[in-house]
Protein backbone atom coordinates (compact mmCIF):
# COMPACT_ATOMS: atom_id res chain seq x y z
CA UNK A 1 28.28 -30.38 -57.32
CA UNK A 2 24.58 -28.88 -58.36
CA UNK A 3 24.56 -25.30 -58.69
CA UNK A 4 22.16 -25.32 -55.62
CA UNK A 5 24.59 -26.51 -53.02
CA UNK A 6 27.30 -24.09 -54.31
CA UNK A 7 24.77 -21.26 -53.59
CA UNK A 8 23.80 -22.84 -49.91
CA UNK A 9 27.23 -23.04 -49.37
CA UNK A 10 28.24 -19.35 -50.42
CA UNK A 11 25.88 -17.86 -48.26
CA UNK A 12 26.77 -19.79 -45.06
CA UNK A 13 30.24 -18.65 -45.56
CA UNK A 14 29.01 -15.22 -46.17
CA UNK A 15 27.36 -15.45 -42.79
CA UNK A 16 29.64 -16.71 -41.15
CA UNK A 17 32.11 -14.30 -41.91
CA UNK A 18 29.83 -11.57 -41.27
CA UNK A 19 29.39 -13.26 -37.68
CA UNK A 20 32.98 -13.05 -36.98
CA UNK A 21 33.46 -9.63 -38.49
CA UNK A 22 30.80 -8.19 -35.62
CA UNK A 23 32.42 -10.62 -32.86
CA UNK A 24 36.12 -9.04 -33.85
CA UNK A 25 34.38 -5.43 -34.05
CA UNK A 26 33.16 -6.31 -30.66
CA UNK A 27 35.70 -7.62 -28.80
CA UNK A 28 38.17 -4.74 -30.43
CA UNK A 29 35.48 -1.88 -28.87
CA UNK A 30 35.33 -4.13 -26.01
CA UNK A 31 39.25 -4.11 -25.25
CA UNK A 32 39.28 -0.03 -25.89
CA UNK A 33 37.04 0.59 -23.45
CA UNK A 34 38.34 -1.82 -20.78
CA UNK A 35 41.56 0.09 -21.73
CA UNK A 36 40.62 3.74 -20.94
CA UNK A 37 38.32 2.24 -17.66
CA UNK A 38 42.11 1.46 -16.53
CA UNK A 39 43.27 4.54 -17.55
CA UNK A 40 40.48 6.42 -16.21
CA UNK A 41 40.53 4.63 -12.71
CA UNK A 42 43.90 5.44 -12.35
CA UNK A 43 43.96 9.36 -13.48
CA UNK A 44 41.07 9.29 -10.37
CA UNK A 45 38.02 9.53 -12.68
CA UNK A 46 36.39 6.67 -11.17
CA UNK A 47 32.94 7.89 -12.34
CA UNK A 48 33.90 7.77 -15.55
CA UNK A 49 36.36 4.15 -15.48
CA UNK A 50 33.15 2.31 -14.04
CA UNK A 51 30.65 3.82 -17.28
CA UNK A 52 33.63 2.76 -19.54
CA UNK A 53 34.03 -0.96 -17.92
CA UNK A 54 30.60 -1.54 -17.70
CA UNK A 55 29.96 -1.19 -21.43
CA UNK A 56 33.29 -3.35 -22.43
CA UNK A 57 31.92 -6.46 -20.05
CA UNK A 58 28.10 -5.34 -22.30
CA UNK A 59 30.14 -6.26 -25.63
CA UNK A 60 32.46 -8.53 -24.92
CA UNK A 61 31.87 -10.36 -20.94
CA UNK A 62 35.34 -11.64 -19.49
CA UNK A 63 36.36 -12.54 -15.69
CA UNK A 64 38.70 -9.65 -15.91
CA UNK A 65 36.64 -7.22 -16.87
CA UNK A 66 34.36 -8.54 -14.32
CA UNK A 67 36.62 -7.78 -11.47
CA UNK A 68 37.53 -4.55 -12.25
CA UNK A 69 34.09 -3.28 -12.85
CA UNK A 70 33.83 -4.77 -9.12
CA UNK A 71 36.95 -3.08 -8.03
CA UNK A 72 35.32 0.38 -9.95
CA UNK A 73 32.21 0.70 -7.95
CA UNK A 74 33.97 -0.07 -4.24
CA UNK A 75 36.46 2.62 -4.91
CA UNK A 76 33.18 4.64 -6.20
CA UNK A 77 31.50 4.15 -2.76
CA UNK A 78 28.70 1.85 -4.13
CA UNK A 79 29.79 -1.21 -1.63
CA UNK A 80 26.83 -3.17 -2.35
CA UNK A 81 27.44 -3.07 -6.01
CA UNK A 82 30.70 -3.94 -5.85
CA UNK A 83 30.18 -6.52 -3.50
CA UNK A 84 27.42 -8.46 -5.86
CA UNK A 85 29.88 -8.08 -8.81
CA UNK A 86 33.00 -9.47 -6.96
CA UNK A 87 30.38 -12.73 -5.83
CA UNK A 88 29.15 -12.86 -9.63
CA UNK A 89 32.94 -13.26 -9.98
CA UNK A 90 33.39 -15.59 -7.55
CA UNK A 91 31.05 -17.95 -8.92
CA UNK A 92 31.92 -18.00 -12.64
CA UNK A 93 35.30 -18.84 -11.58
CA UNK A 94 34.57 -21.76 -9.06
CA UNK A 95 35.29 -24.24 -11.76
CA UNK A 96 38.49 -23.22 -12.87
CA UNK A 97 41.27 -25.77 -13.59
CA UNK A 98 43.97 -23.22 -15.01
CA UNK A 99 45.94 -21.50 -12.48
CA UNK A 100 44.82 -17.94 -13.79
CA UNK A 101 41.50 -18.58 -13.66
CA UNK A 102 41.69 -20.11 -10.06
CA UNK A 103 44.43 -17.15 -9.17
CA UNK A 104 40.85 -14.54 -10.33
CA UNK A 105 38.83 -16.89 -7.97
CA UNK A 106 40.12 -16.61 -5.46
CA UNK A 107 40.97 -12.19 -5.92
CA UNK A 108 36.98 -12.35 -5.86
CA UNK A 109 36.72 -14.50 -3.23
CA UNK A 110 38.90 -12.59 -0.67
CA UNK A 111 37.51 -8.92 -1.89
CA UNK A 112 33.89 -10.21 -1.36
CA UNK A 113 34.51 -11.52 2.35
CA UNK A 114 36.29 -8.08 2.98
CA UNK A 115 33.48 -6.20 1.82
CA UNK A 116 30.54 -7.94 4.13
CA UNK A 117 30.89 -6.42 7.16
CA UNK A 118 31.50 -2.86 5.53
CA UNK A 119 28.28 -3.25 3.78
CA UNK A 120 24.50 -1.18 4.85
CA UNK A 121 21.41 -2.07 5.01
CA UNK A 122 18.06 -0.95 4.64
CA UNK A 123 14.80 -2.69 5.86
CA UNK A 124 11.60 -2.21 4.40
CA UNK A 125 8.73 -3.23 6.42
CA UNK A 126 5.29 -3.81 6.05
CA UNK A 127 3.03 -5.48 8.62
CA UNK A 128 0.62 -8.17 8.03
CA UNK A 129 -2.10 -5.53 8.66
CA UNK A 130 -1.01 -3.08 6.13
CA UNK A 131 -1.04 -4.96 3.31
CA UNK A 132 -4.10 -4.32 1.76
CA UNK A 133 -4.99 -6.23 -2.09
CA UNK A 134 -2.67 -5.20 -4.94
CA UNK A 135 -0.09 -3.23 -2.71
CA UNK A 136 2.93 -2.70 -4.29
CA UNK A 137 6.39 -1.31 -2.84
CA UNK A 138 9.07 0.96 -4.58
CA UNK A 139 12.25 2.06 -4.08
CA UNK A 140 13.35 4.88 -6.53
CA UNK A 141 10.57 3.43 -8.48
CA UNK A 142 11.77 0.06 -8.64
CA UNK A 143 9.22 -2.11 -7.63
CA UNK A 144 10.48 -4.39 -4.38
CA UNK A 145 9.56 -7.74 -4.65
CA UNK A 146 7.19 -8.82 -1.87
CA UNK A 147 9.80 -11.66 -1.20
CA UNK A 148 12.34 -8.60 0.08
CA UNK A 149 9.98 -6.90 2.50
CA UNK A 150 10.64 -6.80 6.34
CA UNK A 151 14.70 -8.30 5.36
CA UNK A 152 17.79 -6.13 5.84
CA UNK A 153 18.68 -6.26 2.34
CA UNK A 154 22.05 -4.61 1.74
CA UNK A 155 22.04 -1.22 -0.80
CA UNK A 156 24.47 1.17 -1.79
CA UNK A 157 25.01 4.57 0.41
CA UNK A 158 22.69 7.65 -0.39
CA UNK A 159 18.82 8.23 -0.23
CA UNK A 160 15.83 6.54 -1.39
CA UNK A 161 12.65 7.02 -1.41
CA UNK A 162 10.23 4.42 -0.48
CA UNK A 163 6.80 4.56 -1.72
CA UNK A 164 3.76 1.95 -1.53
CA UNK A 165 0.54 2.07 -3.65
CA UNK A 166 -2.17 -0.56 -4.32
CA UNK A 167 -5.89 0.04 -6.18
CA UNK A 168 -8.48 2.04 -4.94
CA UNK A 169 -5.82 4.18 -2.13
CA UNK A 170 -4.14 7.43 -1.77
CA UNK A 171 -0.38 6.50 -2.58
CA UNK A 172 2.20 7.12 0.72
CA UNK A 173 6.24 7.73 0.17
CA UNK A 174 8.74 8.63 2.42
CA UNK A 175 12.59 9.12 1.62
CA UNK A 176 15.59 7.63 3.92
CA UNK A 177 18.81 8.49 3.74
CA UNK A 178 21.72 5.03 4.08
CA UNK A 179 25.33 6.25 4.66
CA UNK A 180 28.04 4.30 2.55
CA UNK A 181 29.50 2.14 5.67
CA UNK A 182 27.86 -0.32 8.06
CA UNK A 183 24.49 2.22 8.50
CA UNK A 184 21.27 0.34 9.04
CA UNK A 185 18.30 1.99 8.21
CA UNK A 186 14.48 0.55 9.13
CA UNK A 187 11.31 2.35 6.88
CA UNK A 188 7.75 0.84 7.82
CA UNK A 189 5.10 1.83 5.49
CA UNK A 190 1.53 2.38 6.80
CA UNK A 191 -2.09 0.96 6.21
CA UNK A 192 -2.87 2.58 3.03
CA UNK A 193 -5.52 5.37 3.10
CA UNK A 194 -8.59 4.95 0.59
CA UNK A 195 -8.40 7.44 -2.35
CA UNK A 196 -10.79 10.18 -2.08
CA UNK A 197 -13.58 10.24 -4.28
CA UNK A 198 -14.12 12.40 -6.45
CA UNK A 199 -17.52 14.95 -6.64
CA UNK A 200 -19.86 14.32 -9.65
CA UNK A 201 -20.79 18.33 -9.21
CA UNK A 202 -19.57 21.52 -7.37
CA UNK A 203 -20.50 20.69 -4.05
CA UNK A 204 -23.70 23.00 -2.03
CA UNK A 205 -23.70 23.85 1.56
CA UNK A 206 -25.02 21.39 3.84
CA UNK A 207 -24.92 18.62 0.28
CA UNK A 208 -21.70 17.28 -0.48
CA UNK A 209 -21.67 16.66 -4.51
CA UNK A 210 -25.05 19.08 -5.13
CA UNK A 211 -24.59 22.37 -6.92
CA UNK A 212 -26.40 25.09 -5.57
CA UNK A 213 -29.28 27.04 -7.46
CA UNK A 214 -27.13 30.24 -7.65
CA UNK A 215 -23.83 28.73 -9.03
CA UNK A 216 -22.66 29.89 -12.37
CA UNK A 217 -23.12 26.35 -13.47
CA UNK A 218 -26.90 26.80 -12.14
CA UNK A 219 -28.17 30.31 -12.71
CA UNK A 220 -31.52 31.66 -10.68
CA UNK A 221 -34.35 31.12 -12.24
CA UNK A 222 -35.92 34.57 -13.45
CA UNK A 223 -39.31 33.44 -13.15
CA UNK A 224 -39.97 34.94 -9.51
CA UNK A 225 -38.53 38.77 -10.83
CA UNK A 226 -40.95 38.49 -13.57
CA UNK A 227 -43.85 37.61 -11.30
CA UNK A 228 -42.78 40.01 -9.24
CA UNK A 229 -42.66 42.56 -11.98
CA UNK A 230 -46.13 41.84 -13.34
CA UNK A 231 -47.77 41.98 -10.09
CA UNK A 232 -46.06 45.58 -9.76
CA UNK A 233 -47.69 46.67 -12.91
CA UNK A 234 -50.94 45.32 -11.84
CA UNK A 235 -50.53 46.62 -8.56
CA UNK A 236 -49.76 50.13 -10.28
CA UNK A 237 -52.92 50.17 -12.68
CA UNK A 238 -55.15 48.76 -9.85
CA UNK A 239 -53.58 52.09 -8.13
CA UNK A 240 -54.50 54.74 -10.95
CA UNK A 241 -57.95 53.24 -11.47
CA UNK A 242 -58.68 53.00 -7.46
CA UNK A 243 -57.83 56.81 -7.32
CA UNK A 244 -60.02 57.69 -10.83
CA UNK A 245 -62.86 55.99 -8.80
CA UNK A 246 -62.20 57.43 -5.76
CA UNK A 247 -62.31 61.27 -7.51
CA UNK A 248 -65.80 60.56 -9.12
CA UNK A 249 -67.03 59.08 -5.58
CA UNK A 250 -65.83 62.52 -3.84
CA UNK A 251 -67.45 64.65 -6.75
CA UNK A 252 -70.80 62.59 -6.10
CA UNK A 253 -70.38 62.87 -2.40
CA UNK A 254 -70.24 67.24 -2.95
CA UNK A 255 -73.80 66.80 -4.92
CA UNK A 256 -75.68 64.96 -2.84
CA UNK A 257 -78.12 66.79 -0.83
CA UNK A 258 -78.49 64.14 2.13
CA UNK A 259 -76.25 64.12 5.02
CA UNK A 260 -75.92 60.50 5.40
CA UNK A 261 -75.55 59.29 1.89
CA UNK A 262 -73.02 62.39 1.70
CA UNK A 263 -70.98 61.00 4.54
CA UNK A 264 -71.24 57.73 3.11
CA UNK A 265 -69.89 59.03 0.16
CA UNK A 266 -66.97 61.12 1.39
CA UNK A 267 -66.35 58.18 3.43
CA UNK A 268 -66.29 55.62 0.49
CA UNK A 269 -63.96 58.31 -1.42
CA UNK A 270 -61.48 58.42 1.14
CA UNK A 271 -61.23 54.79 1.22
CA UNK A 272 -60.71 54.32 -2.03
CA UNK A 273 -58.13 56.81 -2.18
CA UNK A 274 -56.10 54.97 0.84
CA UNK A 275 -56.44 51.69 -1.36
CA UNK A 276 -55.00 53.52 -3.81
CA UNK A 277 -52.10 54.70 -2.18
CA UNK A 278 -51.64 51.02 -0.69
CA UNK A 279 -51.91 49.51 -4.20
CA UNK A 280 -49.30 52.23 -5.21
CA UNK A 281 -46.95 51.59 -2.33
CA UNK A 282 -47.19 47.60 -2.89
CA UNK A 283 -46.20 48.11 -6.63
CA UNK A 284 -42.87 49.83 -6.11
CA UNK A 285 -42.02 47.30 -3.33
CA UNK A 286 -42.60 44.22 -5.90
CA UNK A 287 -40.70 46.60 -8.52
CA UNK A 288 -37.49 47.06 -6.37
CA UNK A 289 -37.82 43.50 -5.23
CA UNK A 290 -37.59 42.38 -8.58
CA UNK A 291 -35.03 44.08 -9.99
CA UNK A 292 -33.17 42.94 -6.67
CA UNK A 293 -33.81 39.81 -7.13
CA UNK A 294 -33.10 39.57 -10.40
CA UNK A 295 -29.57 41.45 -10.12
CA UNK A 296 -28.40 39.10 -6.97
CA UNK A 297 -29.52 35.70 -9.21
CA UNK A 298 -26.16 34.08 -9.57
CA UNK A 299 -25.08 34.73 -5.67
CA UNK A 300 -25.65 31.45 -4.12
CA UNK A 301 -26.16 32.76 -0.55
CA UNK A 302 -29.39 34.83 -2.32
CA UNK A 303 -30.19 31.77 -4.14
CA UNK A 304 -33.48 30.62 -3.72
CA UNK A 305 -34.22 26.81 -5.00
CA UNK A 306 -36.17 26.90 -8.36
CA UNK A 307 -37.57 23.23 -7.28
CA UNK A 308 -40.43 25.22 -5.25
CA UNK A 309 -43.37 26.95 -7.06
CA UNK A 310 -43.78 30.75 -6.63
CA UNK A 311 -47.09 31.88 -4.65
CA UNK A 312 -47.84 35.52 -4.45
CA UNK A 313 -50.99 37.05 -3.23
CA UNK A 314 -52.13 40.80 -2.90
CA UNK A 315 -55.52 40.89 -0.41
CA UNK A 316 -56.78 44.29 0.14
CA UNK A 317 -57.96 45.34 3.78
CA UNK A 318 -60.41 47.61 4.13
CA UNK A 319 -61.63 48.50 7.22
CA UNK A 320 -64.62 51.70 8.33
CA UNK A 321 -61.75 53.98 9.06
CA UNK A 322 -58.92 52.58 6.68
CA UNK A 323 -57.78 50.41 4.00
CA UNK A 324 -54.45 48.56 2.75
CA UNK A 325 -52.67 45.94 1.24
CA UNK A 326 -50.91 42.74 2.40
CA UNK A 327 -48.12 40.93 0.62
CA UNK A 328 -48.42 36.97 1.59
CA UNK A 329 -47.31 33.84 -0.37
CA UNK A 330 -43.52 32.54 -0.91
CA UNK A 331 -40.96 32.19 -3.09
């Protein structure tokens, strides 16, 4: 025989007798298991008996293990569980010819028909009208497949929670609460509400979205405090060089000789010297309004929009028996 065969050969067998190694490894963890479920279930730790019975039919699946995981869950309360398992049962063992097998058949049979009318219910429904594109329905996040909706379907006593979501809309959940015995329960989920959207900005008053001058994201401009600020020191030099004038004027007015250019004179003196006092008055009002203005910047009820140019005028009144100053423009 070539010395390649022999080779093909040796490993096949190798394989092969690692396969069966596993399978015996299996069905020995399998039979432990199955083992202390019995032992388990009948020492009343039925939690326990179904975990271990559920992971010997996982390694090694056999009728009987079948029918007592089956047996497990009805005695845990979970009727609707127990009831699919003893149908799974059922029909594995429809075609038996041995008398064993059809003696298992017909133990699932008989458990299954006793369990139906014990079993609950729960009905999820969703009208035509509510189901908007790319809905989806879950219970205990499992998704519920559209095929199931508006059928009493039959579930295992306790409570769920029922929630429905689809693209573009807010998500909606409610919980319900099945009891473990012949309970029907009816949920109807509503039209879906369109998700919110969300604000490129921190939104202004009266402007949904549009940040407000004043905001810390949008400080005040500074530029109207500094024009306020300059025209106070203008205002304050116009002030000190209206009342220089108006001192030389009255010293003139005290030399002249004639009686009408004298009282022209004193008259012109005065005048200038009210101007003065205006021009003095006008520059601490645009000094305090600055610095007020520029202290209150970032309040956005004091906020005034920086979109809009500043305009500021001083116009001097005088009059033959006064004189003044008036503030006009905006800002």
């Amino acid at each position: 025989m070539p010395y390649s065969k022999i080779v093909v050969i040796a490993l096949v067998a190798v394989i092969a007798a690692r396969g069966s190694a596993h399978a015996q490894s299996s069905t020995a963890q399998a039979e432990t298991l199955f083992r202390q479920g019995k032992d388990l279930m009948a020492h009343g730790n039925i939690a326990d008996a179904c975990a271990a019975f559920d992971a010997s039919q996982k390694l090694d699946p056999t009728l009987a293990t079948l029918l007592n995981q089956a047996s497990c869950r009805e005695k845990n309360g979970q009727l609707a569980t127990a009831w699919g398992l003893f149908l799974d049962a059922e029909r594995q063992s429809r075609a038996a010819t041995d008398d064993a097998t059809r003696q298992l058949h017909q133990v699932a049979t008989d458990h299954a028909a006793k369990l139906e009318p014990r079993l609950s219910t729960l009905t999820i429904t969703v009208a035509p009208e509510n189901r908007v594109g790319g809905l989806e329905i879950l219970r205990n996040s499992e998704p519920v497949d559209p095929g199931a909706w508006n059928k009493a379907l039959p579930v295992d006593g306790g409570t769920y929670k029922i929630t429905a979501r689809a693209p573009g809309n807010a998500d909606w959940s409610s919980t319900v609460t099945v009891l473990v015995e012949r309970d029907a329960k009816t949920i109807e989920t509503p039209r879906l509400k369109a998700a919110a959207l969300k604000s490129s900005g921190p939104a202004g008053p009266g402007v949904p979205g549009h940040p407000t001058t004043g905001s810390p994201d949008h400080p005040r401009s500074k530029v109207i405090p500094l024009v306020l600020g300059g025209a106070a020191v203008g205002l304050f030099a116009g002030a000190v060089g209206l009342e220089l004038s108006a001192s030389s004027t009255y010293d003139q007015s005290k030399r002249e000789m004639d009686n009408a250019k004298q009282d022209s004179l004193w008259q012109s003196a005065n005048n200038k010297r009210y101007l003065a006092v205006g021009f003095g008055v006008a520059g601490v009002a645009c000094a305090g309004v600055a610095v007020w203005l520029y202290l209150r910047r970032g309040d956005p009820e004091a906020s005034a929009p920086t979109t809009q140019a500043s305009r500021l005028f001083v116009e001097p009144i005088v009059g033959s028996d006064h004189a003044g100053l008036v503030l006009t423009g905006s800002y």
